[in-house]
Protein backbone atom coordinates (compact mmCIF):
# COMPACT_ATOMS: atom_id res chain seq x y z
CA UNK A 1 0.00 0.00 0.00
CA UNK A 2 0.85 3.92 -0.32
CA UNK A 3 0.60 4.94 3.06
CA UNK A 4 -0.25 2.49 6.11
CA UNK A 5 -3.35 4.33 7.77
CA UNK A 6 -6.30 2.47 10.15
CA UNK A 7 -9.20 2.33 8.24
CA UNK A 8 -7.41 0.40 5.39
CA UNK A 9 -5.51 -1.71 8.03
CA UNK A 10 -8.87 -2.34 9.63
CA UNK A 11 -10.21 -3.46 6.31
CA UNK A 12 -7.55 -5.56 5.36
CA UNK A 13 -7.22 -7.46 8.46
CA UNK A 14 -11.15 -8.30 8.89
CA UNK A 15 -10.52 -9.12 5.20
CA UNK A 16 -7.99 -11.90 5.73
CA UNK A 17 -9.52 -13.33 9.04
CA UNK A 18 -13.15 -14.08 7.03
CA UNK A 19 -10.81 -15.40 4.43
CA UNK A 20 -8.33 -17.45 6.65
CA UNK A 21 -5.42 -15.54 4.41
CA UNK A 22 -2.20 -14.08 5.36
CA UNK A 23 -2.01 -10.62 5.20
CA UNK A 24 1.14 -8.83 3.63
CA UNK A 25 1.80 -4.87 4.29
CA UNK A 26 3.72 -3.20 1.69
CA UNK A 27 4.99 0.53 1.94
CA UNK A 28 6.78 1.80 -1.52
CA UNK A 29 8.16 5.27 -1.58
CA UNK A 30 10.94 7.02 -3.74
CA UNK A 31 12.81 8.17 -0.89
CA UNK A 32 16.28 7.80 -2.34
CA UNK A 33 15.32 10.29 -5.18
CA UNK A 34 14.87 13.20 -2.50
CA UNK A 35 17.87 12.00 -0.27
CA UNK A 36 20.36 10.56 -2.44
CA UNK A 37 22.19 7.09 -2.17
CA UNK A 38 23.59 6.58 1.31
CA UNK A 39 27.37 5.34 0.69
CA UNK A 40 27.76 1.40 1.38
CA UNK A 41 29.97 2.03 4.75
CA UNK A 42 27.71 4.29 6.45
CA UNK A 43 26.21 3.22 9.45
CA UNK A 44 23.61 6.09 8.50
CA UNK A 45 20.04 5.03 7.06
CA UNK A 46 18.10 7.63 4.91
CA UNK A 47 15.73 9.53 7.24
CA UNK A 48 12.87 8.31 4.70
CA UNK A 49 14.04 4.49 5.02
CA UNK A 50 13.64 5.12 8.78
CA UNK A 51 10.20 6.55 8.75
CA UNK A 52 8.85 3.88 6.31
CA UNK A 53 10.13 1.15 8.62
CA UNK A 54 8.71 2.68 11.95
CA UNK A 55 5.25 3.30 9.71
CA UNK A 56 4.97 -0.42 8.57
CA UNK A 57 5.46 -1.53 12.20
CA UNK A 58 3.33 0.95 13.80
CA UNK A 59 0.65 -0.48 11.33
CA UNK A 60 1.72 -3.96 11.48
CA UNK A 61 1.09 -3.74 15.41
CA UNK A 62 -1.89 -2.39 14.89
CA UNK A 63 -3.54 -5.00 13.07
CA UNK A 64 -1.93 -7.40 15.43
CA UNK A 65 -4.06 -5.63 17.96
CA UNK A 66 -7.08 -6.18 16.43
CA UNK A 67 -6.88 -9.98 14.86
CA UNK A 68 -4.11 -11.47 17.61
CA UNK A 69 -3.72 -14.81 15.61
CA UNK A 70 -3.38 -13.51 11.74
CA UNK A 71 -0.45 -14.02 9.91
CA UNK A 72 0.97 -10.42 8.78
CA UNK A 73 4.66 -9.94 7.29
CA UNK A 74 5.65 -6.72 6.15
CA UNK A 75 8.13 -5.07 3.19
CA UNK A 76 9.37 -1.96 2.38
CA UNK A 77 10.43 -0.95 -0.98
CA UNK A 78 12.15 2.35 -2.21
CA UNK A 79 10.03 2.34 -6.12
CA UNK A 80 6.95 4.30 -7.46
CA UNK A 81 3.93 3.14 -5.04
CA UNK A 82 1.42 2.48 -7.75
CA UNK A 83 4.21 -0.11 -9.49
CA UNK A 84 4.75 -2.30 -5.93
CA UNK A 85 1.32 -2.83 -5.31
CA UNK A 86 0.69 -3.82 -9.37
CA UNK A 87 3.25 -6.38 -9.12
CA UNK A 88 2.50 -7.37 -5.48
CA UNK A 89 -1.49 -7.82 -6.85
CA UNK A 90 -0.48 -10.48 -9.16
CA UNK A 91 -0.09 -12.86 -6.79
CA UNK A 92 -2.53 -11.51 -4.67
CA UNK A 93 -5.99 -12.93 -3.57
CA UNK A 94 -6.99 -8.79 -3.45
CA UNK A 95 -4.88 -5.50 -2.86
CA UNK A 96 -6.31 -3.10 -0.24
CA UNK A 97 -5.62 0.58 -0.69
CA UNK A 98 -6.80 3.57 0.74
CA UNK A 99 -8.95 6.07 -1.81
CA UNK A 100 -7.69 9.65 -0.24
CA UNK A 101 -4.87 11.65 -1.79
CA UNK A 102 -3.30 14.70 -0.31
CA UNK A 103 -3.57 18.17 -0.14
CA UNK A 104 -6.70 20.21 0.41
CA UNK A 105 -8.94 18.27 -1.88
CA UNK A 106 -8.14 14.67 -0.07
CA UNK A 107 -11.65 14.39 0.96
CA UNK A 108 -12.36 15.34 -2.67
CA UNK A 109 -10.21 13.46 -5.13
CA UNK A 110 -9.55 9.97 -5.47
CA UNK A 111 -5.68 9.29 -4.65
CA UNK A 112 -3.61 8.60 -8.02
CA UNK A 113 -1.99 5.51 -6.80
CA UNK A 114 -5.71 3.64 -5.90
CA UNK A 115 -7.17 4.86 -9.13
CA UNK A 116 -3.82 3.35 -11.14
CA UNK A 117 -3.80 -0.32 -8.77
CA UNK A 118 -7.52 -0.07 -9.70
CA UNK A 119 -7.36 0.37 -13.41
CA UNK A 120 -4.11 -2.05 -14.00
CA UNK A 121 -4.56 -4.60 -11.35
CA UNK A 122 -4.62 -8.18 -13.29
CA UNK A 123 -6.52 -8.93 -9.75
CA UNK A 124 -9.47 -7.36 -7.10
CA UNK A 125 -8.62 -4.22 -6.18
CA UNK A 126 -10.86 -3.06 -2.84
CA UNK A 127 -10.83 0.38 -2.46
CA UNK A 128 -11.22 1.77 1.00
CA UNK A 129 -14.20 4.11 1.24
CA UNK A 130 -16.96 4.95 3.28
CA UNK A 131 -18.06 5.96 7.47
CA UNK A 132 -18.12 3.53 10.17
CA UNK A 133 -21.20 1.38 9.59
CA UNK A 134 -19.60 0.62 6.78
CA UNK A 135 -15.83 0.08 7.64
CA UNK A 136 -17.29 -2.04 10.43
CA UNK A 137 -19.71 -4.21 7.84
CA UNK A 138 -22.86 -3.14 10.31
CA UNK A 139 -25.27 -3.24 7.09
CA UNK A 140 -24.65 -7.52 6.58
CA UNK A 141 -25.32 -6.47 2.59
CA UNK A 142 -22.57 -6.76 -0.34
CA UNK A 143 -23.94 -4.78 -3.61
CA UNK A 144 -22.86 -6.54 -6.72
CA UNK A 145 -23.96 -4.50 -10.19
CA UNK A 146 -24.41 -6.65 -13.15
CA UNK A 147 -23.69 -5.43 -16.83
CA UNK A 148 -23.49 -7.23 -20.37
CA UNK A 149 -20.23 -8.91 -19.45
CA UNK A 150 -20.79 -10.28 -16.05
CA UNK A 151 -22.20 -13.40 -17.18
CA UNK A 152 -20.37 -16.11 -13.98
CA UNK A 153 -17.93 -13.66 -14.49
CA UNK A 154 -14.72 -12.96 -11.79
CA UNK A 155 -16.71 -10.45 -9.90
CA UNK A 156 -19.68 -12.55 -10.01
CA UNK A 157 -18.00 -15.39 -8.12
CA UNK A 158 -16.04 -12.64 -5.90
CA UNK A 159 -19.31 -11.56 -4.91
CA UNK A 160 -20.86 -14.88 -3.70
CA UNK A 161 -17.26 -15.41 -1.89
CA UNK A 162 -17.43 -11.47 -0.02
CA UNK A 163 -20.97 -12.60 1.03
CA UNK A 164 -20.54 -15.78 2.39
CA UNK A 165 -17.49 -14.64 4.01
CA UNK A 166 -19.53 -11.84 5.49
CA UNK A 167 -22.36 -14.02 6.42
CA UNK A 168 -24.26 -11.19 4.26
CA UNK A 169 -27.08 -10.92 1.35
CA UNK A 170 -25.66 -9.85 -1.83
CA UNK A 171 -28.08 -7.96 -3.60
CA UNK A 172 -27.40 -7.89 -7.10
CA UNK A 173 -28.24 -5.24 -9.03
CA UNK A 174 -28.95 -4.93 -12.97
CA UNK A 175 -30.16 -1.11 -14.51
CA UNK A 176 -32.44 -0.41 -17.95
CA UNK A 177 -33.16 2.22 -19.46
CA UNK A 178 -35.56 3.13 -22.38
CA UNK A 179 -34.06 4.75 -25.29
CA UNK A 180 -34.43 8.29 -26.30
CA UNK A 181 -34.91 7.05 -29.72
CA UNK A 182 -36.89 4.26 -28.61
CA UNK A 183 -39.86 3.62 -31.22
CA UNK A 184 -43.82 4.52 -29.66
CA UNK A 185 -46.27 2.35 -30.85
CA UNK A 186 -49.61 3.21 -29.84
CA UNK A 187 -50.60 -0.12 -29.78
CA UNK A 188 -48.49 -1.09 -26.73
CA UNK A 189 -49.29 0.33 -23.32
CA UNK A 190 -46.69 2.23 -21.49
CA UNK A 191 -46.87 -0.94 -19.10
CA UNK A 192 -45.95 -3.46 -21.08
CA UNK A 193 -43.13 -1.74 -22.42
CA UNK A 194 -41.50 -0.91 -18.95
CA UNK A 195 -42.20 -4.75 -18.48
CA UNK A 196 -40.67 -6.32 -21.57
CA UNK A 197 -37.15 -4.20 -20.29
CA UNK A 198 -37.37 -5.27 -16.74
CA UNK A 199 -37.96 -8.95 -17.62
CA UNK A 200 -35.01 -8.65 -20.29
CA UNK A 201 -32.47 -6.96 -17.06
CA UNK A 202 -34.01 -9.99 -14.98
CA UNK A 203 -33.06 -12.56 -17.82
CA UNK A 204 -29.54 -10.88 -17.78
CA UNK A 205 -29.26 -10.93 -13.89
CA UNK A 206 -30.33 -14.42 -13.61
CA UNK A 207 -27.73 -16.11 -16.47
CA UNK A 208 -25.05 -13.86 -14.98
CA UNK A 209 -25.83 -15.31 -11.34
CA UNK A 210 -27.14 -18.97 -12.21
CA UNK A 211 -23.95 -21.22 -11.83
CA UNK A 212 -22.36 -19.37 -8.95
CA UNK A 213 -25.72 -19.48 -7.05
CA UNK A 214 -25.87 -22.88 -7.12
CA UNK A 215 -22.43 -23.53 -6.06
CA UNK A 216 -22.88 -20.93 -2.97
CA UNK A 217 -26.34 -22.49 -1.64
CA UNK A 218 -25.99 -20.64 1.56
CA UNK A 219 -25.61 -17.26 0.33
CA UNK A 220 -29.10 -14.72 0.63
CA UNK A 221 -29.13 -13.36 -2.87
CA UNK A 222 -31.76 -10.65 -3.91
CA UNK A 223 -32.44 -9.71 -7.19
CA UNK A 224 -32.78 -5.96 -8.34
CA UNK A 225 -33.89 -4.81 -11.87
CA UNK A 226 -34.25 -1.03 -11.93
CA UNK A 227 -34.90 1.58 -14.36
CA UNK A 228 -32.00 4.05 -14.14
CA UNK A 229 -28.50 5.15 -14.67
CA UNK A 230 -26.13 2.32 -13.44
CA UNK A 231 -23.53 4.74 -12.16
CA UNK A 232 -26.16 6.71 -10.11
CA UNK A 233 -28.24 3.63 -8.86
CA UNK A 234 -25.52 1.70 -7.21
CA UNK A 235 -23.95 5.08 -5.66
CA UNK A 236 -27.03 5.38 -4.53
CA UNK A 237 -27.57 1.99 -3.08
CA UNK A 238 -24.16 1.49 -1.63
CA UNK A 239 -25.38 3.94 1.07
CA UNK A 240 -26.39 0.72 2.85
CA UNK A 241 -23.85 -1.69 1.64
CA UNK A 242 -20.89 -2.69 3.23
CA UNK A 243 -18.95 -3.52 -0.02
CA UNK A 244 -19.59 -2.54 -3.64
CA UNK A 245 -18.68 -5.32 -6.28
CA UNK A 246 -18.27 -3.68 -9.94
CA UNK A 247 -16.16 -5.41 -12.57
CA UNK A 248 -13.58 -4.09 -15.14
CA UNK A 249 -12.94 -5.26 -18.66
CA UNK A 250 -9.23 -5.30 -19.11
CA UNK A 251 -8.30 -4.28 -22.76
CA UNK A 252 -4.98 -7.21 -24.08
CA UNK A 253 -2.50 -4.68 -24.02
CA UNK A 254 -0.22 -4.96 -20.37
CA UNK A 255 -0.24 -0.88 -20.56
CA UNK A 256 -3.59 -0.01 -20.89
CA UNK A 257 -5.67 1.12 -18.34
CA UNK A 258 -9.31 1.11 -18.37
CA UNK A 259 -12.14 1.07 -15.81
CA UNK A 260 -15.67 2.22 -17.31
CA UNK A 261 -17.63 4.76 -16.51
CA UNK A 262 -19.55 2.07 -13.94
CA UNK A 263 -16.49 1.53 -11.90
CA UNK A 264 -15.26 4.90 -12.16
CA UNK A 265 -18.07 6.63 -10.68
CA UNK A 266 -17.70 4.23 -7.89
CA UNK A 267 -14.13 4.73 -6.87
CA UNK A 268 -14.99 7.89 -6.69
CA UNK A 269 -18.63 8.36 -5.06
CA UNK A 270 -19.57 5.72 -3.36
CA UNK A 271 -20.08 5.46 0.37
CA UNK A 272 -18.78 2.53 1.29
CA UNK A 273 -15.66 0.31 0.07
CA UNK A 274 -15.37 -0.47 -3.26
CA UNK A 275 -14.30 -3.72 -5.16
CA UNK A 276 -13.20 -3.83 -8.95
CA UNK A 277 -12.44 -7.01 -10.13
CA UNK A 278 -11.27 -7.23 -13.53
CA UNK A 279 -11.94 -9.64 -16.06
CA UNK A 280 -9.91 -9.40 -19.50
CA UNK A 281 -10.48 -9.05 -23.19
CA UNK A 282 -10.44 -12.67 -24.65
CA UNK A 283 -9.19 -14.74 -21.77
CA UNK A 284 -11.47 -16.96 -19.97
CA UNK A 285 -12.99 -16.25 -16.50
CA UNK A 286 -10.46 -17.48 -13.92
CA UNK A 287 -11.24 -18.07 -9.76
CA UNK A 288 -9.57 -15.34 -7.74
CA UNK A 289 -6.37 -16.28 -6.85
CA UNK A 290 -4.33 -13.19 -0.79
CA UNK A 291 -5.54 -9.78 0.92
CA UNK A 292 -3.20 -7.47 0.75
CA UNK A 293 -2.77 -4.25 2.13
């Protein structure tokens, strides 16, 4: 991660006790650009070397604090932050960040480094967001929002894992909306056309959701079709959510970066954590593979 701070730590560790994972903490900072290279005989460390160590330990004793029998090592690297936690993340069950930057629009601006490890991951990114009830999973609901793509997708089965993990319903969520240029036929009532798209989103929701369902039995699912913007309905509804689940097509190209407007919006409005799991151009769907922080 960018910067240890409690409310990811918090996040991260909860994450990895549901999950029975280890957790790894990972500070990366450029601190020998700014200081210089600290000759091989000195007994001297760089002063930034020194506060990056006492930061990971301050934050690795904090999560021992609050889950007294998880696994947690700890690394510090001197490279770009956005770069360590791409390459930690591929080897990674998911990669916890924070969402603030700094400066006087932190509460404002989604940080740089989460929105990069969010657009490039090749795994789930969970982006920490949100107040207490939802830091603290009070609401027992995951949101999951369902597009053309998502058929048993990776954040499909993420989803059913988050909420049986969570002991939580995962309400999955699929949007329509009539088009502007959308024929009227006098013939058909206004009824029966708002009907014919619902039943189409609830055809959609159901493939997308069939074979995971069945292999997660125990899981509360409820079904949502709603008329509406996708990016403004599941801001709307992760107001009482503990975790949003969106997904991110990955374009072939190692360089690219790409989120949608979905996942996007999300990262940066939603009030509670967000997930973006990614699922590439061409390959097949693929079971998620540790929580990191």
């Amino acid at each position: 991660m960018h910067v240890p701070g409690s409310r990811s730590e918090c996040l991260a560790a909860d994450e990895a006790v549901r999950l029975a994972l280890p957790l790894r903490i990972v500070y990366a900072s450029f601190w020998e650009r700014y200081e210089g290279a600290v000759p091989a005989w000195s007994l001297n460390r760089p002063s930034g070397q020194v506060l990056a160590e006492n930061i990971v330990a301050v934050s690795a004793e904090r999560v021992r604090q609050r889950a007294p029998g998880l696994q947690v090592t700890t690394d510090i690297m001197a490279e770009d932050a956005a770069s360590a936690l791409l390459r930690e993340g591929r080897t990674a069950d998911a990669v916890v960040v924070g969402s603030r930057g700094r400066g006087e629009l932190a509460d404002l601006l989604l940080g740089s480094v989460a929105m990069v490890v969010a657009a490039r991951s090749s795994g789930p990114v969970i982006v920490v967001r949100g107040d207490r009830h939802a830091l603290e999973a009070r609401h027992g609901r995951v949101v999951l929002g369902i597009g053309l793509h998502d058929v048993d997708s990776p954040a499909v089965r993420f989803a059913f894992r988050e909420a049986a993990a969570r002991d939580a319903e995962l309400d999955v969520v699929c949007t329509w909306r009539r088009s502007t240029h959308e024929p009227v036929d006098h013939l058909v009532l206004p009824g029966d056309v708002i009907r014919d798209h619902e039943e189409r989103a609830g055809t959609l929701l159901d493939k997308a959701v069939e074979t995971t369902a069945r292999e997660h039995p125990q899981v509360r699912l409820r079904r949502t079709t709603l008329e509406g913007n996708a990016r403004k309905v599941l801001t709307e509804r992760s107001a009482a959510a503990d975790l949003l689940i969106v997904g991110a097509r990955r374009p072939g190209s190692p360089i690219g970066m790409e989120l949608g407007r979905v996942a996007h919006r999300a990262l940066h409005h939603a009030l509670c954590p967000v997930a973006v799991v990614p699922q590439h151009h061409g390959a097949p769907a693929q079971a998620s593979p540790r929580p990191k922080e």
